[in-house]
PDB file of N, CA and C in Angstrom:
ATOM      1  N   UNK A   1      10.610 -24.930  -4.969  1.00  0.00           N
ATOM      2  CA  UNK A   1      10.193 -24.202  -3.795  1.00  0.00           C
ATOM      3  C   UNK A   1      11.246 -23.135  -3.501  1.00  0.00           C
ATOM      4  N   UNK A   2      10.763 -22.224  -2.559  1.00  0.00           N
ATOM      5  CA  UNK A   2      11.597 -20.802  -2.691  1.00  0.00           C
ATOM      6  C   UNK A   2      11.116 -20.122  -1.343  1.00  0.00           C
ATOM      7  N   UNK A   3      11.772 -19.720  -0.482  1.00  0.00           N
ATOM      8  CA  UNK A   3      12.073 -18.619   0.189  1.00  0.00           C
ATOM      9  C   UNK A   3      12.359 -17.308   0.414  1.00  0.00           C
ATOM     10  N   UNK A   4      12.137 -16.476   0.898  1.00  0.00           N
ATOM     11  CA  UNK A   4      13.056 -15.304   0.944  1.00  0.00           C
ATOM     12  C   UNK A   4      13.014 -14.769   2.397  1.00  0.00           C
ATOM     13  N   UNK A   5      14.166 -14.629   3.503  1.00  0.00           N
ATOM     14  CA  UNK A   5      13.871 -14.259   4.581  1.00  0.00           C
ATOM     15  C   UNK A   5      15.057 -13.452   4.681  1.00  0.00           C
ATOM     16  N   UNK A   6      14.830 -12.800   6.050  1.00  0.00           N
ATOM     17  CA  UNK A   6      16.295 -11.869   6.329  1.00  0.00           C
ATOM     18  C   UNK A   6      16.773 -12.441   7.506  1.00  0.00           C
ATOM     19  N   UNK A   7      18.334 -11.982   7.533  1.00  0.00           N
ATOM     20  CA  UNK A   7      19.346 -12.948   8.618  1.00  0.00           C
ATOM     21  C   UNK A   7      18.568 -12.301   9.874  1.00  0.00           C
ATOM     22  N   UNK A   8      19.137 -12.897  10.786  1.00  0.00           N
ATOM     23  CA  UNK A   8      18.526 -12.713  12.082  1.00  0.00           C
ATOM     24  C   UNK A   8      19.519 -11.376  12.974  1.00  0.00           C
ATOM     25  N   UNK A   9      20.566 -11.761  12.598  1.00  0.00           N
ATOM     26  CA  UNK A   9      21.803 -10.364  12.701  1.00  0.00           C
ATOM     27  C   UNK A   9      22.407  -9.246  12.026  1.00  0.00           C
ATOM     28  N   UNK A  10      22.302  -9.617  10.632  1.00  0.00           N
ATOM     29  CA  UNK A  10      22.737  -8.043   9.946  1.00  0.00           C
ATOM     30  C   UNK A  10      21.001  -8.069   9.121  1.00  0.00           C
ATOM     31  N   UNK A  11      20.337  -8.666   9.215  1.00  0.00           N
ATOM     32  CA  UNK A  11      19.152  -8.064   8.594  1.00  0.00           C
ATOM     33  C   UNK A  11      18.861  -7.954   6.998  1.00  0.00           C
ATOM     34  N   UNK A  12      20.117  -8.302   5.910  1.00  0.00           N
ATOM     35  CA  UNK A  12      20.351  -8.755   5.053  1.00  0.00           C
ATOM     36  C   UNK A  12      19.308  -9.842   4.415  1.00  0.00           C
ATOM     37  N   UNK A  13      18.817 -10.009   3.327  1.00  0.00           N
ATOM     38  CA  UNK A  13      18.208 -10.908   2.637  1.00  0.00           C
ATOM     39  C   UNK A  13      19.111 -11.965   2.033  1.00  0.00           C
ATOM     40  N   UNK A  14      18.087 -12.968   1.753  1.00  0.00           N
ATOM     41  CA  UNK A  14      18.713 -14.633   1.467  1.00  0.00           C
ATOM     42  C   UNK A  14      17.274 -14.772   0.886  1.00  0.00           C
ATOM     43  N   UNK A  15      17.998 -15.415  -0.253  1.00  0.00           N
ATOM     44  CA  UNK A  15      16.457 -16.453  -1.218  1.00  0.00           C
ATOM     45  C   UNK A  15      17.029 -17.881  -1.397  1.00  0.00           C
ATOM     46  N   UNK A  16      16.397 -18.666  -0.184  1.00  0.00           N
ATOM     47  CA  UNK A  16      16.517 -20.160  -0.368  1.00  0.00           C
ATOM     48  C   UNK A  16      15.760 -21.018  -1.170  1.00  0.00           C
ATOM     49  N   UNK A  17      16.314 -21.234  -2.411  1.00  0.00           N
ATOM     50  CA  UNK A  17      15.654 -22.534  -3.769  1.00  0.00           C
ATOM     51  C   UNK A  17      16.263 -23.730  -3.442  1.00  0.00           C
ATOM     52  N   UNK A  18      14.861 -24.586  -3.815  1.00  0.00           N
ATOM     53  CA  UNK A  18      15.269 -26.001  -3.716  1.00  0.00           C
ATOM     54  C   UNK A  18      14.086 -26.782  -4.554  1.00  0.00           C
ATOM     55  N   UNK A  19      13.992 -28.192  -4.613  1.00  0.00           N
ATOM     56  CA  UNK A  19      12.964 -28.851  -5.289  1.00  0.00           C
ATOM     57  C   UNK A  19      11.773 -28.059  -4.741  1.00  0.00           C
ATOM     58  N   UNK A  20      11.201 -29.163  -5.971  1.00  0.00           N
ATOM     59  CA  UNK A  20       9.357 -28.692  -5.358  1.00  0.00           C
ATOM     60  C   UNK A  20       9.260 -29.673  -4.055  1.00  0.00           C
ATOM     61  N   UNK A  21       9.166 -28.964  -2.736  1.00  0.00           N
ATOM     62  CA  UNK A  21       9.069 -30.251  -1.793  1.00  0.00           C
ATOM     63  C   UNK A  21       7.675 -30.515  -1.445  1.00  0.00           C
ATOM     64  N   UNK A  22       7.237 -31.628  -1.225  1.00  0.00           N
ATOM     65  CA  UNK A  22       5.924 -31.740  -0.984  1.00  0.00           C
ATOM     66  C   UNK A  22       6.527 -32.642   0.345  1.00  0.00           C
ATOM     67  N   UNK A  23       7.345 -32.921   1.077  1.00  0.00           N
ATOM     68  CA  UNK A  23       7.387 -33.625   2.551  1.00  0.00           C
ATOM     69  C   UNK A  23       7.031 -32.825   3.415  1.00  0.00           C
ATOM     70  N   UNK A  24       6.433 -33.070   4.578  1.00  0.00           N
ATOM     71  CA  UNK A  24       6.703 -32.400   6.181  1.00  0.00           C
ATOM     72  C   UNK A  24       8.203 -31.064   6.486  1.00  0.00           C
ATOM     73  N   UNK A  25       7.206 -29.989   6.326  1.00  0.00           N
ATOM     74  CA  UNK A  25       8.022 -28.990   7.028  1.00  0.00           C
ATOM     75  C   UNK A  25       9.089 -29.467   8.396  1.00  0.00           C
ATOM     76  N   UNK A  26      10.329 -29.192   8.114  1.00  0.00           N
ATOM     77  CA  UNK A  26      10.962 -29.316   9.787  1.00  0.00           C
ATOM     78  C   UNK A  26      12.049 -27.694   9.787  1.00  0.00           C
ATOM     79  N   UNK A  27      12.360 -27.352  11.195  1.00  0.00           N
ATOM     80  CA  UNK A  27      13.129 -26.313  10.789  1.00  0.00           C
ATOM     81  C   UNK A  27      14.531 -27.179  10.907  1.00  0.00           C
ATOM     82  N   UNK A  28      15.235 -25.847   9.693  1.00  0.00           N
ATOM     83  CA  UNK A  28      16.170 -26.235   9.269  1.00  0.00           C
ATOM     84  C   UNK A  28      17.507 -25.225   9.323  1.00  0.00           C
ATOM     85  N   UNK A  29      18.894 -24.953   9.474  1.00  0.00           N
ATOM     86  CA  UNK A  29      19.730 -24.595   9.346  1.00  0.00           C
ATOM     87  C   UNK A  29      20.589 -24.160   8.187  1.00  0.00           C
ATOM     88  N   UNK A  30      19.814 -22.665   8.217  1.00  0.00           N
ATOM     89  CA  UNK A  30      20.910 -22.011   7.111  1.00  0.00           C
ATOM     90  C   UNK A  30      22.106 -20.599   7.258  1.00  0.00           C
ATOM     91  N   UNK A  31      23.213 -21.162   7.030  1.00  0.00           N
ATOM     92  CA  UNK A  31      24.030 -19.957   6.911  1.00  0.00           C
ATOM     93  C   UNK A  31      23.660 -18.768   5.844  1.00  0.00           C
ATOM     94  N   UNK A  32      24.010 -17.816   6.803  1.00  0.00           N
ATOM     95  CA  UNK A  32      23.912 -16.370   5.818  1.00  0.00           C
ATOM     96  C   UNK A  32      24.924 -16.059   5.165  1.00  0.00           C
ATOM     97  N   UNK A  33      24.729 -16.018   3.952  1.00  0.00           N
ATOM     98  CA  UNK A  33      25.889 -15.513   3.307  1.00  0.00           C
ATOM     99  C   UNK A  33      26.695 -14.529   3.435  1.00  0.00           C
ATOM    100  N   UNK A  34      26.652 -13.662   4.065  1.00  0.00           N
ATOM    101  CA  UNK A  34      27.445 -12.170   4.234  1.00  0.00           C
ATOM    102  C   UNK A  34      27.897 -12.877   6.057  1.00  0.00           C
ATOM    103  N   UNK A  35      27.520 -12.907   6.921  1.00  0.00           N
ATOM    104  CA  UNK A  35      27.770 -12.521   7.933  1.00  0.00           C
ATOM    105  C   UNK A  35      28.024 -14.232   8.518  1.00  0.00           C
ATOM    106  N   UNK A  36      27.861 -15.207   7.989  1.00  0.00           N
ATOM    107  CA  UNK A  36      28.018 -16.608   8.308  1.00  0.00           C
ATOM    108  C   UNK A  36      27.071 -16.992   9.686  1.00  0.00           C
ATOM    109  N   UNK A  37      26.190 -16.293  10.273  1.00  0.00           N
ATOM    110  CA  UNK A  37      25.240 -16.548  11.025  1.00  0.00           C
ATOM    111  C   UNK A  37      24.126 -17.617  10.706  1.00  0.00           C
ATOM    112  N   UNK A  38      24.056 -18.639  11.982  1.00  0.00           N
ATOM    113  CA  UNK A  38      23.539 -19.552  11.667  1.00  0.00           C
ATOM    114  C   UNK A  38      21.256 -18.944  11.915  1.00  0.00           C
ATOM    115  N   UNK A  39      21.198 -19.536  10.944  1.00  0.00           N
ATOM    116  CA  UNK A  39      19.441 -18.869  10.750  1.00  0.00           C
ATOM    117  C   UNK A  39      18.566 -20.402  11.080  1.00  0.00           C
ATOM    118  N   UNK A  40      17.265 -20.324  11.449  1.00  0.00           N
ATOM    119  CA  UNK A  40      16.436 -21.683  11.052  1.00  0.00           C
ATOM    120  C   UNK A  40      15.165 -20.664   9.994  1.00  0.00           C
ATOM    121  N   UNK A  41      14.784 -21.902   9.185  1.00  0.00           N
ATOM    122  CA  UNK A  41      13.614 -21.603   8.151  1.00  0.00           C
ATOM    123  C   UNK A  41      13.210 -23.236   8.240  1.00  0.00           C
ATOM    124  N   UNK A  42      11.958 -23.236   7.783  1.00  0.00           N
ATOM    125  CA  UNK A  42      10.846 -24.163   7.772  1.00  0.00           C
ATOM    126  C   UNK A  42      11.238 -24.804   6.414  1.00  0.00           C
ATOM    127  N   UNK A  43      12.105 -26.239   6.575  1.00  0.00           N
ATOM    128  CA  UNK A  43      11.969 -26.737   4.729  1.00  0.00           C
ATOM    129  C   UNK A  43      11.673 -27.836   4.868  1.00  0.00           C
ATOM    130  N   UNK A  44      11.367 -28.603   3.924  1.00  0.00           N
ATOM    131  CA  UNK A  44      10.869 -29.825   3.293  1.00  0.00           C
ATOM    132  C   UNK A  44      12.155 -30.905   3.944  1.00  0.00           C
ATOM    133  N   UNK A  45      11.297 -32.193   4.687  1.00  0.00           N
ATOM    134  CA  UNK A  45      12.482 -32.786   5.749  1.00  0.00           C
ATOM    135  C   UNK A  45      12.957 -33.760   3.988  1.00  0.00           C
ATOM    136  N   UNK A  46      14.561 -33.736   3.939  1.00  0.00           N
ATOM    137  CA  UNK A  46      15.279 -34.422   2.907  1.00  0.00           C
ATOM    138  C   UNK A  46      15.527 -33.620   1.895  1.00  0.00           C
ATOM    139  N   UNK A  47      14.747 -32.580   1.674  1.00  0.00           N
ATOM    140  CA  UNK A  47      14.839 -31.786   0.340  1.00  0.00           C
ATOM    141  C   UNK A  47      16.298 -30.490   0.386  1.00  0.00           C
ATOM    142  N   UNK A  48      17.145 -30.814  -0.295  1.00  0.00           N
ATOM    143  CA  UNK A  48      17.992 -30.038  -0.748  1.00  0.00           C
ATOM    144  C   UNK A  48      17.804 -28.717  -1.081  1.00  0.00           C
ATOM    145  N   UNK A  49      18.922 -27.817  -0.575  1.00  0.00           N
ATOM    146  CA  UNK A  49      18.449 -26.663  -0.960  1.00  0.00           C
ATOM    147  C   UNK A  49      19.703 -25.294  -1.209  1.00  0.00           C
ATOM    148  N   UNK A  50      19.420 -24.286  -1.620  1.00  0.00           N
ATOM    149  CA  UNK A  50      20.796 -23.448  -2.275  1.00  0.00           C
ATOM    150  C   UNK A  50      20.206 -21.996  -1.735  1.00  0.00           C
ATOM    151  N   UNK A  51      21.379 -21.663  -0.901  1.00  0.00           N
ATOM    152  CA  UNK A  51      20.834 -20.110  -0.314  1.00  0.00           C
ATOM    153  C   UNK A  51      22.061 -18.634  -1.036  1.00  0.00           C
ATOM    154  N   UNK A  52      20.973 -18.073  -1.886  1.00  0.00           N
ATOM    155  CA  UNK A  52      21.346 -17.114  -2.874  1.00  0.00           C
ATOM    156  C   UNK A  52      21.229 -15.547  -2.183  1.00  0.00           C
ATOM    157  N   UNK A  53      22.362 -14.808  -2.348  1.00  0.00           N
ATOM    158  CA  UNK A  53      22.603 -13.314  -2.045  1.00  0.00           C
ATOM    159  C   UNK A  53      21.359 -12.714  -2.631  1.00  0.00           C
ATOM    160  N   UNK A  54      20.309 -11.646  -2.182  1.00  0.00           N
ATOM    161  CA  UNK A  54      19.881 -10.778  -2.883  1.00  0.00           C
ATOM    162  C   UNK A  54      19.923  -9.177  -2.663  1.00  0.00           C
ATOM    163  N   UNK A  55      20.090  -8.671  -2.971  1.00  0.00           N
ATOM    164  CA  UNK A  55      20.605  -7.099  -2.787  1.00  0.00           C
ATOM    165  C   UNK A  55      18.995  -6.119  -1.911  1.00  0.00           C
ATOM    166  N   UNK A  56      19.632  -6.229  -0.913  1.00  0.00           N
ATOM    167  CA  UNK A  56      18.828  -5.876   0.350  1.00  0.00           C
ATOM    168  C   UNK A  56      20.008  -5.233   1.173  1.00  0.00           C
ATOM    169  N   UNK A  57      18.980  -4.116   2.279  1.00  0.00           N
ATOM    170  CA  UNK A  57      19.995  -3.487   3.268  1.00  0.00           C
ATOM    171  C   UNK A  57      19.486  -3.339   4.224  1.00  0.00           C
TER     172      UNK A  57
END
Protein backbone atom coordinates (compact mmCIF):
# COMPACT_ATOMS: atom_id res chain seq x y z
CA UNK A 1 0.00 0.00 0.00
CA UNK A 2 1.14 3.56 -0.87
CA UNK A 3 0.38 7.09 -0.39
CA UNK A 4 1.34 10.27 -1.61
CA UNK A 5 0.27 13.51 0.22
CA UNK A 6 1.76 16.97 0.88
CA UNK A 7 2.91 18.35 4.41
CA UNK A 8 0.44 20.47 5.86
CA UNK A 9 3.23 23.41 6.31
CA UNK A 10 5.84 23.66 3.68
CA UNK A 11 3.57 21.91 1.14
CA UNK A 12 6.33 19.49 0.13
CA UNK A 13 5.46 15.86 -0.93
CA UNK A 14 5.89 12.49 1.06
CA UNK A 15 5.13 8.91 -0.43
CA UNK A 16 4.12 6.70 2.49
CA UNK A 17 4.81 2.61 1.64
CA UNK A 18 3.89 -0.03 3.73
CA UNK A 19 2.33 -3.70 3.52
CA UNK A 20 -0.61 -4.52 1.59
CA UNK A 21 -2.99 -3.53 4.52
CA UNK A 22 -6.28 -4.91 4.40
CA UNK A 23 -7.24 -3.75 8.39
CA UNK A 24 -9.53 -0.76 9.36
CA UNK A 25 -8.32 2.63 8.29
CA UNK A 26 -7.38 4.83 11.55
CA UNK A 27 -5.61 8.22 11.26
CA UNK A 28 -2.26 8.09 11.83
CA UNK A 29 0.93 10.24 12.58
CA UNK A 30 3.52 11.06 10.19
CA UNK A 31 6.56 13.23 10.29
CA UNK A 32 7.63 15.19 7.27
CA UNK A 33 10.75 14.76 6.24
CA UNK A 34 12.10 18.20 5.38
CA UNK A 35 10.36 20.32 7.91
CA UNK A 36 9.70 17.58 10.90
CA UNK A 37 5.96 18.62 11.06
CA UNK A 38 3.71 16.37 12.53
CA UNK A 39 0.89 15.29 9.53
CA UNK A 40 -2.23 12.65 10.04
CA UNK A 41 -3.04 10.20 6.92
CA UNK A 42 -5.56 7.38 6.99
CA UNK A 43 -3.44 3.85 7.45
CA UNK A 44 -4.11 0.39 8.08
CA UNK A 45 -4.55 0.12 12.22
CA UNK A 46 -0.99 -2.17 13.02
CA UNK A 47 0.43 -1.92 9.61
CA UNK A 48 3.92 -0.51 9.41
CA UNK A 49 4.97 1.98 7.32
CA UNK A 50 8.15 4.13 5.64
CA UNK A 51 7.69 7.84 4.63
CA UNK A 52 9.97 8.60 1.46
CA UNK A 53 11.20 12.25 0.10
CA UNK A 54 9.80 12.94 -3.38
CA UNK A 55 10.95 15.92 -5.35
CA UNK A 56 8.02 18.33 -5.21
CA UNK A 57 7.84 22.21 -4.49
Amino acid sequence: MQKIFRCENCQRGMHVVGSTGLGKEVERVVRCPYCKTKNKVMWPKGDKFNVQRIATR
